[in-house]
Protein backbone atom coordinates (compact mmCIF):
# COMPACT_ATOMS: atom_id res chain seq x y z
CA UNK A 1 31.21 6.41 80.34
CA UNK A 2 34.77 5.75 78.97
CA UNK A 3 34.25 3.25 76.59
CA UNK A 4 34.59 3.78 72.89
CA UNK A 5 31.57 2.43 71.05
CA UNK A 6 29.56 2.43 73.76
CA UNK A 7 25.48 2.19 72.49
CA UNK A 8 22.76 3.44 74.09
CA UNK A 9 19.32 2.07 73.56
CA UNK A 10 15.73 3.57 74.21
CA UNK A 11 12.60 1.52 75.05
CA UNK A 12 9.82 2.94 73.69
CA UNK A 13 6.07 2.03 74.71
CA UNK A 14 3.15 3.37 76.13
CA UNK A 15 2.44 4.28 80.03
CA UNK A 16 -0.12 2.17 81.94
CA UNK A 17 -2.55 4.34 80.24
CA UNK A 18 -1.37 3.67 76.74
CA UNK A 19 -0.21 6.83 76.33
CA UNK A 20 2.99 7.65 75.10
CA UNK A 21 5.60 7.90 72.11
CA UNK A 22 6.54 4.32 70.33
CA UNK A 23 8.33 5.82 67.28
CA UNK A 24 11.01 7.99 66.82
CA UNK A 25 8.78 10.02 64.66
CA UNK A 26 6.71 10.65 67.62
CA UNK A 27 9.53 11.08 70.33
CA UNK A 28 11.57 13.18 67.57
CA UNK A 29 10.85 16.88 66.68
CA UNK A 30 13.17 16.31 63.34
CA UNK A 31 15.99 18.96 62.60
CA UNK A 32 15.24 21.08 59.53
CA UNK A 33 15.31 19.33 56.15
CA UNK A 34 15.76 15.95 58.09
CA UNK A 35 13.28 13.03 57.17
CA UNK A 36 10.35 12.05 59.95
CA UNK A 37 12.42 9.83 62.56
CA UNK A 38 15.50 11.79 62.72
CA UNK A 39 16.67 12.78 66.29
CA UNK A 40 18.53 15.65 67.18
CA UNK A 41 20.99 14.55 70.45
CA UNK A 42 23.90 16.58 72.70
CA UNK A 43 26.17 14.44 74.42
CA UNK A 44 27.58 16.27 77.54
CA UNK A 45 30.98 16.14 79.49
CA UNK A 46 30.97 16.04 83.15
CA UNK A 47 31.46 20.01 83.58
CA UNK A 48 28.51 20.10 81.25
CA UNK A 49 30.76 22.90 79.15
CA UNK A 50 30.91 20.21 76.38
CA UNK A 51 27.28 19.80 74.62
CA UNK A 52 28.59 18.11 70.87
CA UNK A 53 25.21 17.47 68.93
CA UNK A 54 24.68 14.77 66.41
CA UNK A 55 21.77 13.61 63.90
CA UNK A 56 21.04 10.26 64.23
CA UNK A 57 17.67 7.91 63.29
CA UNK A 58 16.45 4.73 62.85
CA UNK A 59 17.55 2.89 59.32
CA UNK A 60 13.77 1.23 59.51
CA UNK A 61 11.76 2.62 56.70
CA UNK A 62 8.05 3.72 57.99
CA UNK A 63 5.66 1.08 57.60
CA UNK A 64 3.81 3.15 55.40
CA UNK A 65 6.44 3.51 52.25
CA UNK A 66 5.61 1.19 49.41
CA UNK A 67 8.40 -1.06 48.15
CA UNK A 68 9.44 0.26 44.41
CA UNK A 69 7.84 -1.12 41.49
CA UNK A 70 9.15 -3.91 39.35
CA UNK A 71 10.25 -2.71 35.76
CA UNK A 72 7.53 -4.03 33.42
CA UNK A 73 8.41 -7.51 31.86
CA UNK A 74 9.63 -7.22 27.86
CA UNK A 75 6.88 -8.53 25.94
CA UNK A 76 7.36 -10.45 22.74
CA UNK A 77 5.72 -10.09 19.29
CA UNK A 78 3.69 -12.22 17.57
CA UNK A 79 3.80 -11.19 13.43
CA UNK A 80 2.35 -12.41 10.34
CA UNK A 81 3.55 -12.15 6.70
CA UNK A 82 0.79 -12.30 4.41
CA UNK A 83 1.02 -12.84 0.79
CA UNK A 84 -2.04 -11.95 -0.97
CA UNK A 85 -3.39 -11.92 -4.51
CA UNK A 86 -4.80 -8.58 -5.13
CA UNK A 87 -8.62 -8.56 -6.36
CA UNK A 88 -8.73 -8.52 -9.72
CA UNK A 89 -11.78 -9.17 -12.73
CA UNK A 90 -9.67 -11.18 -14.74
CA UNK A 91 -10.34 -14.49 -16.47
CA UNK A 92 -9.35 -17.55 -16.09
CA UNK A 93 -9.11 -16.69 -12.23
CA UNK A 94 -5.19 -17.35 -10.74
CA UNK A 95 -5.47 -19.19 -7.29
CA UNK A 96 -3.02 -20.27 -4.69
CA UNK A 97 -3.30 -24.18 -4.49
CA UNK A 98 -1.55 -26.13 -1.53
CA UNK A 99 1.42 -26.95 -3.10
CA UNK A 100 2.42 -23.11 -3.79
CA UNK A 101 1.31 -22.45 -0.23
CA UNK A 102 4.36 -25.20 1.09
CA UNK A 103 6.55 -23.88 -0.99
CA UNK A 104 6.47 -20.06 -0.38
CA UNK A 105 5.70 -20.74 3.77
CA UNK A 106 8.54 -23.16 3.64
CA UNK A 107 10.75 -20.67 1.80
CA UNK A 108 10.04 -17.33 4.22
CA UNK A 109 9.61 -19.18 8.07
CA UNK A 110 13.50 -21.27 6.58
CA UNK A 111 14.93 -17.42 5.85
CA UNK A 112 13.69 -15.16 8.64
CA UNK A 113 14.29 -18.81 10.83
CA UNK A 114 18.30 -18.37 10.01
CA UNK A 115 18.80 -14.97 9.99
CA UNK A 116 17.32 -14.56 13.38
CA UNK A 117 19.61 -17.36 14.71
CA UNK A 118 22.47 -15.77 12.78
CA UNK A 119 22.07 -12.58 14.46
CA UNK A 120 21.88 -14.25 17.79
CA UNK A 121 18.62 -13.52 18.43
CA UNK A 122 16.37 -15.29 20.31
CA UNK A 123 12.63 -16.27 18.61
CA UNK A 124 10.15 -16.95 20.92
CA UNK A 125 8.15 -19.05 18.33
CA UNK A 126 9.94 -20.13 15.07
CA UNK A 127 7.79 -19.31 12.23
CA UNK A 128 6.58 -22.30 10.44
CA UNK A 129 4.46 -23.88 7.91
CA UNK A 130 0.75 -24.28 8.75
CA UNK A 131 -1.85 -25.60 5.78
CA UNK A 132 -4.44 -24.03 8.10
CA UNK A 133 -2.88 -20.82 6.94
CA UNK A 134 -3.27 -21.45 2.89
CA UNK A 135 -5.83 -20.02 0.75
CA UNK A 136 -7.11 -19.91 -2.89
CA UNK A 137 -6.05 -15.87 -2.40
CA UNK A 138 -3.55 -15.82 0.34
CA UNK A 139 -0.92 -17.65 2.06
CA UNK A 140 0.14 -16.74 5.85
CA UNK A 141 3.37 -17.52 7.78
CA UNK A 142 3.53 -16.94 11.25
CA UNK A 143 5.94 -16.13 14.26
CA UNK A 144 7.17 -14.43 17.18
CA UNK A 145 9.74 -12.95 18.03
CA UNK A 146 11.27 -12.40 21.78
CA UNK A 147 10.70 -8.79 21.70
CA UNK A 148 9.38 -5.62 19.56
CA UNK A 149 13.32 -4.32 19.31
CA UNK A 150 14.42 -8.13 18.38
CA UNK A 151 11.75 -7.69 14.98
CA UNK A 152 12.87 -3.78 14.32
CA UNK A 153 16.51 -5.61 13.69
CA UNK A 154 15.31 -7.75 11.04
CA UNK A 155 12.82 -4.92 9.49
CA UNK A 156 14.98 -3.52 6.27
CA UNK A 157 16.16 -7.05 5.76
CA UNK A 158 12.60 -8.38 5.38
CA UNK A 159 11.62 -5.49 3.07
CA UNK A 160 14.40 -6.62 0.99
CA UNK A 161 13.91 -10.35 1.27
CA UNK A 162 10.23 -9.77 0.47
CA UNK A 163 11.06 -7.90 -2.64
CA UNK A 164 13.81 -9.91 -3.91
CA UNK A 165 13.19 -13.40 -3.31
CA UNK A 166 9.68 -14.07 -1.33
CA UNK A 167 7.64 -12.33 -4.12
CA UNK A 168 9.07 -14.56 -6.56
CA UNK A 169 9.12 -18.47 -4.70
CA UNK A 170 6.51 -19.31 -6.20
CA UNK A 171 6.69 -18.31 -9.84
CA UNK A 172 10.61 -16.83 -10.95
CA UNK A 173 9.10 -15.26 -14.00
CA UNK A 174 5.06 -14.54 -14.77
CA UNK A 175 3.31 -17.31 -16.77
CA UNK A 176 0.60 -16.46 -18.71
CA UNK A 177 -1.84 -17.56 -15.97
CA UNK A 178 -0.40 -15.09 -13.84
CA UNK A 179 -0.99 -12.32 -16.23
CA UNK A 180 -2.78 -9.19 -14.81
CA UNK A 181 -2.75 -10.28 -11.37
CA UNK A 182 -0.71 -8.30 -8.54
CA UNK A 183 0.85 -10.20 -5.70
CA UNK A 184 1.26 -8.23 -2.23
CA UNK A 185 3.60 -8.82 0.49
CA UNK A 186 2.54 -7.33 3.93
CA UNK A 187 3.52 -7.88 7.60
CA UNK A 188 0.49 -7.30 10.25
CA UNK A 189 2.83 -5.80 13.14
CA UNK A 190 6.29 -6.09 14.75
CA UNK A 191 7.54 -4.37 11.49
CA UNK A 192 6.03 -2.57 8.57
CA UNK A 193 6.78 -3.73 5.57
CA UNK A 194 4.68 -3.65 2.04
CA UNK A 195 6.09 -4.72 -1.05
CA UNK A 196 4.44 -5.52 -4.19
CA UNK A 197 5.11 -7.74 -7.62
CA UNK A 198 2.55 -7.16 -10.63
CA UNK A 199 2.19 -9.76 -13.88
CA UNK A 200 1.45 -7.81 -16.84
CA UNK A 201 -0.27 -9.17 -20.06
CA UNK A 202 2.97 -9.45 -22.61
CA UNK A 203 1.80 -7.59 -26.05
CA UNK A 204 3.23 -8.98 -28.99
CA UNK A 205 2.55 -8.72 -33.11
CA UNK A 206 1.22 -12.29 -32.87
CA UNK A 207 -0.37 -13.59 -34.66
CA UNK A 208 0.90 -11.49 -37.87
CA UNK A 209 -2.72 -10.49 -39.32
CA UNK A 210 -5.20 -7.79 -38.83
CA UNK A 211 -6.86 -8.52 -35.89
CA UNK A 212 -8.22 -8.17 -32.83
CA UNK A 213 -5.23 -9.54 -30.27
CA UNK A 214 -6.90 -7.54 -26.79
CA UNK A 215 -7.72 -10.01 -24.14
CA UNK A 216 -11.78 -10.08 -24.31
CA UNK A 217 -12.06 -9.34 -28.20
CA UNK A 218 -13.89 -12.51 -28.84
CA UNK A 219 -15.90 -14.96 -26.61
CA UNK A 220 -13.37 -17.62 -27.28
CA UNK A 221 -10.43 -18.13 -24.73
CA UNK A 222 -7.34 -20.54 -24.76
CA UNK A 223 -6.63 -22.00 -20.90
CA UNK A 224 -3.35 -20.15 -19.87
CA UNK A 225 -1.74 -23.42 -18.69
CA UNK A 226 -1.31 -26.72 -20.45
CA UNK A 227 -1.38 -30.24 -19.07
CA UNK A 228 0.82 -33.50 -20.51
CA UNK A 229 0.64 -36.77 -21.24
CA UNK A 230 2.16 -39.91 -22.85
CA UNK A 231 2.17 -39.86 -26.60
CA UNK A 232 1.88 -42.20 -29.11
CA UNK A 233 5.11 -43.08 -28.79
CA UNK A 234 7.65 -43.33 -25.79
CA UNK A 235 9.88 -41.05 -27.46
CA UNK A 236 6.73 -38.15 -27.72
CA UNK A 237 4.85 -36.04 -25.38
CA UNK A 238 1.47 -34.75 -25.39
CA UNK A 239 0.96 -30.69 -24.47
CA UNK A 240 -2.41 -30.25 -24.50
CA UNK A 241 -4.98 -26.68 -24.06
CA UNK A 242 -8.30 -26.36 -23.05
CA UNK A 243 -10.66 -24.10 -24.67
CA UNK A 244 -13.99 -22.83 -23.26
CA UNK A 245 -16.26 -19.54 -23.61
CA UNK A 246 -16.31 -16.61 -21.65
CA UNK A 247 -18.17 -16.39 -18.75
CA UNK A 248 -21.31 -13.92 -19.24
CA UNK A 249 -20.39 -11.79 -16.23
CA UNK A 250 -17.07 -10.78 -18.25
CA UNK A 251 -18.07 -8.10 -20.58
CA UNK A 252 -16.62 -8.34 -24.20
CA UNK A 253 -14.72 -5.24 -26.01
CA UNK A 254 -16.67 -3.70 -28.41
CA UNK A 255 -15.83 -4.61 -31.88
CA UNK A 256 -17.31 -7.17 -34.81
CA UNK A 257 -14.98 -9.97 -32.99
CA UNK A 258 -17.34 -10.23 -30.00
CA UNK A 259 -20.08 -11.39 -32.04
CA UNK A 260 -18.05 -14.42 -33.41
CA UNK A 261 -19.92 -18.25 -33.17
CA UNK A 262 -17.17 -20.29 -34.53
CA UNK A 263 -13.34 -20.80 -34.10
CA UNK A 264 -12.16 -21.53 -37.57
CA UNK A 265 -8.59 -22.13 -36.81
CA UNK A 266 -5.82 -22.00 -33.98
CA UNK A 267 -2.54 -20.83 -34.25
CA UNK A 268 0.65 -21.34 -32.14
CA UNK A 269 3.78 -18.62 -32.31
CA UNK A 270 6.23 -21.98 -32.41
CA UNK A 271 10.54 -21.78 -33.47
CA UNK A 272 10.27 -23.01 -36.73
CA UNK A 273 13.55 -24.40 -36.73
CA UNK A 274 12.48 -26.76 -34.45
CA UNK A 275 9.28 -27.91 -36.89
CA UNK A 276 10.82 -31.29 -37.07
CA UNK A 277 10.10 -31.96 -33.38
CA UNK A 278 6.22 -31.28 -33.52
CA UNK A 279 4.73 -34.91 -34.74
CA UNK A 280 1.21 -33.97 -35.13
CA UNK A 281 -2.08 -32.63 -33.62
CA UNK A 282 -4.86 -34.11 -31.34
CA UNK A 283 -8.28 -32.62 -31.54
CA UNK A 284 -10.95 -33.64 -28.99
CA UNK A 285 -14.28 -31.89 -28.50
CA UNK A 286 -16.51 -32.55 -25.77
CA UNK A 287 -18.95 -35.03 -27.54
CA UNK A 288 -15.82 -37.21 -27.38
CA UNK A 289 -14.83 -37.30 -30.77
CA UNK A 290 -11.01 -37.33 -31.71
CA UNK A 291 -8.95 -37.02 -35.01
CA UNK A 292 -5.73 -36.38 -35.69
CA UNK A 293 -4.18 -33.82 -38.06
CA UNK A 294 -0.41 -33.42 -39.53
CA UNK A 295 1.49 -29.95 -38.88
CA UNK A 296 1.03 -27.28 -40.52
CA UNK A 297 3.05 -23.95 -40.83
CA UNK A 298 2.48 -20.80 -42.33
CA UNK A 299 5.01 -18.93 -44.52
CA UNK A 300 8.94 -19.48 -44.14
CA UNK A 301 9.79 -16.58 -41.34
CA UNK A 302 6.73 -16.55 -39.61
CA UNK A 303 6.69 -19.17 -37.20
CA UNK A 304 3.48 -19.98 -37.07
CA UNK A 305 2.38 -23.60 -36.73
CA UNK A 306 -1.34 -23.72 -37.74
CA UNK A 307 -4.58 -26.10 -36.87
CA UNK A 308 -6.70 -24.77 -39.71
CA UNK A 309 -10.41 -26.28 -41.17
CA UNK A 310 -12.03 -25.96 -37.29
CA UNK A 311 -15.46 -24.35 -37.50
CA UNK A 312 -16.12 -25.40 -33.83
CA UNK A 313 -19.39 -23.70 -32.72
CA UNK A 314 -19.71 -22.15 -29.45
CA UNK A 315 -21.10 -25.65 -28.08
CA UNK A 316 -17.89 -27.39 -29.85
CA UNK A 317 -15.66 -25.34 -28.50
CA UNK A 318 -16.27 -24.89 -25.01
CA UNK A 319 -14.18 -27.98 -23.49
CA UNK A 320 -12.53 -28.83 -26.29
CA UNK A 321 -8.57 -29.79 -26.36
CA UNK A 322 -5.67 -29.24 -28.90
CA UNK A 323 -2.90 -31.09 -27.94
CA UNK A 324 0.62 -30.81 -29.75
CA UNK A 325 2.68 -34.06 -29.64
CA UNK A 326 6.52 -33.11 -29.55
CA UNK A 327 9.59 -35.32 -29.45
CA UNK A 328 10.78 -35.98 -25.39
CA UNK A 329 13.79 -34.01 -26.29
CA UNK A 330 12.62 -30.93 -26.54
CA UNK A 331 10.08 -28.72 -23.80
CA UNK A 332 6.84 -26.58 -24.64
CA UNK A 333 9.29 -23.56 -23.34
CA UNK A 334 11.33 -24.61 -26.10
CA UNK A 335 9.35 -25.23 -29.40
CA UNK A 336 6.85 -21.72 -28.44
CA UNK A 337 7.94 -18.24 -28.78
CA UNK A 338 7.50 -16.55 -25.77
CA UNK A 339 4.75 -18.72 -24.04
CA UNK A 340 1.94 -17.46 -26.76
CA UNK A 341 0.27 -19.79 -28.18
């Protein structure tokens, strides 16, 4: 043979017998650290002085080696943020009602929402606001994101968020119905974050007297939040506060107030430079009787507006309203000091 490039094929099958090599790794005794299949072969000249060897095989992998393994598909993350009231014996009882829920869902699913997109990362589920999710004691907001390193991105920027801002959506500042609650942020996985807000009862010298001020001194309680209505004039508003008796499964501090029947008076830590704005009292007690008294204010420097000459029993008292009739332009944050009333 003279040609360049010449190939040279073997046919390999059994005899008649079906005996017989069909592989190369059965023709083949492979040269030393040469795969199964590998051929030694001497190519001779026609003085048979010239015997040049060369490795050569077949570029067919055995049928018997498994095709490599896939790398496993990313998988995405589903996470909750939960915002929780902490248990807590304390009376009146602070709930979560549906309208808090929308607004603190709406506030966290519209911030994690944008800074996911503004990060250019992909969510695989937007979180959202659900109802189905609200509770008296917690509200949940839910999402997922494309992948476990996609949520480790946003992880110090949710522990701030949930600090800073998300703690405080639904309530800037504590109001007194708040007041010796916790509130607790938490995420379930993706991320770990836990961050916590807690509402504790303001102390103050009010009212300016001797007494007992401790939350639980006497049996007598003032609601924590106050509703409004129309006064008796367009130009006047109604603020009005429920009072009741304590629940029996609410122990009382020891002392002579937690023996007391009757409220004798109410007082209301008020700006008395602003005493021109309050028009007048409503009383109504729960046998549906109503009268209506004049202000009243205690000494000059005090600021005290007073509803004196009560003596409510126990029976009176419970589900019985004061309401405080102020001029339109002026708010209840306004005329009291502090919130205490």
């Amino acid at each position: 043979m003279t040609s360049n490039g010449t190939e040279i094929c073997l046919t390999l099958k059994p005899n008649r017998a079906g005996q017989g090599c069909t592989t190369l790794e059965q023709l083949c005794v492979p040269p030393n650290g040469m795969a199964p299949g590998s051929c030694l072969t001497a190519m001779f000249d026609t003085t048979l002085d010239c015997c040049t060897t060369s490795r050569t095989g077949t570029n067919v992998a055995s049928p018997g080696t498994p095709p490599p393994s896939p790398s496993p598909p990313i998988s995405s993350c589903d996470m909750c943020i939960d915002l929780t009231i902490d248990p807590a014996r304390v009376f009146p009882p602070y709930q979560f009602d549906s309208f808090t829920c929308e607004v603190v869902q709406t506030s966290i699913s519209y911030d994690i929402n944008e800074k996911a997109a503004s990060m250019g990362l992909m969510l695989a589920q937007n979180f959202s606001v659900d109802a189905s999710k609200c509770s008296s004691d917690k509200i949940i907001v839910c999402g997922k994101f494309a992948s476990e390193s996609d949520a480790a991105q946003l992880e110090e920027w949710t522990r701030i968020q949930a600090e800073q801002f998300w703690l405080y959506s639904f309530a800037s500042a504590c109001t007194p119905v708040m007041y010796g609650y916790s509130f607790r942020i938490t995420t379930d996985k993706c991320m770990d974050v836990v961050k916590s807000r807690t509402c504790s009862l303001v102390q103050s010298d009010f009212p300016f007297c001797g007494c007992q001020r401790k939350r639980y001194s006497t049996p007598f309680y003032v609601s924590p939040s106050a509703s409004s209505e129309q006064g008796r004039t367009s130009d006047t508003t109604l603020y009005c506060f429920t009072l009741g008796v304590l629940p029996n499964e609410f122990a009382l501090l020891p002392g002579r107030c937690n023996s007391s029947s009757k409220v004798a008076k109410v007082e209301i830590w008020a700006n008395e430079d602003r005493r021109g704005k309050l028009r007048g009292f409503r009383l109504s007690t729960p046998d549906g009787k109503t009268r209506w008294l004049s202000p009243s204010w205690g000494d000059k420097g005090s600021n005290t507006a007073k509803v004196s000459g009560l003596t409510w029993n126990r029976a009176t008292a419970n589900g019985a309203e004061i309401c405080m009739e102020l001029k339109n332009d002026i708010t209840l944050q306004e005329f009291c000091v502090s919130n205490v009333w």
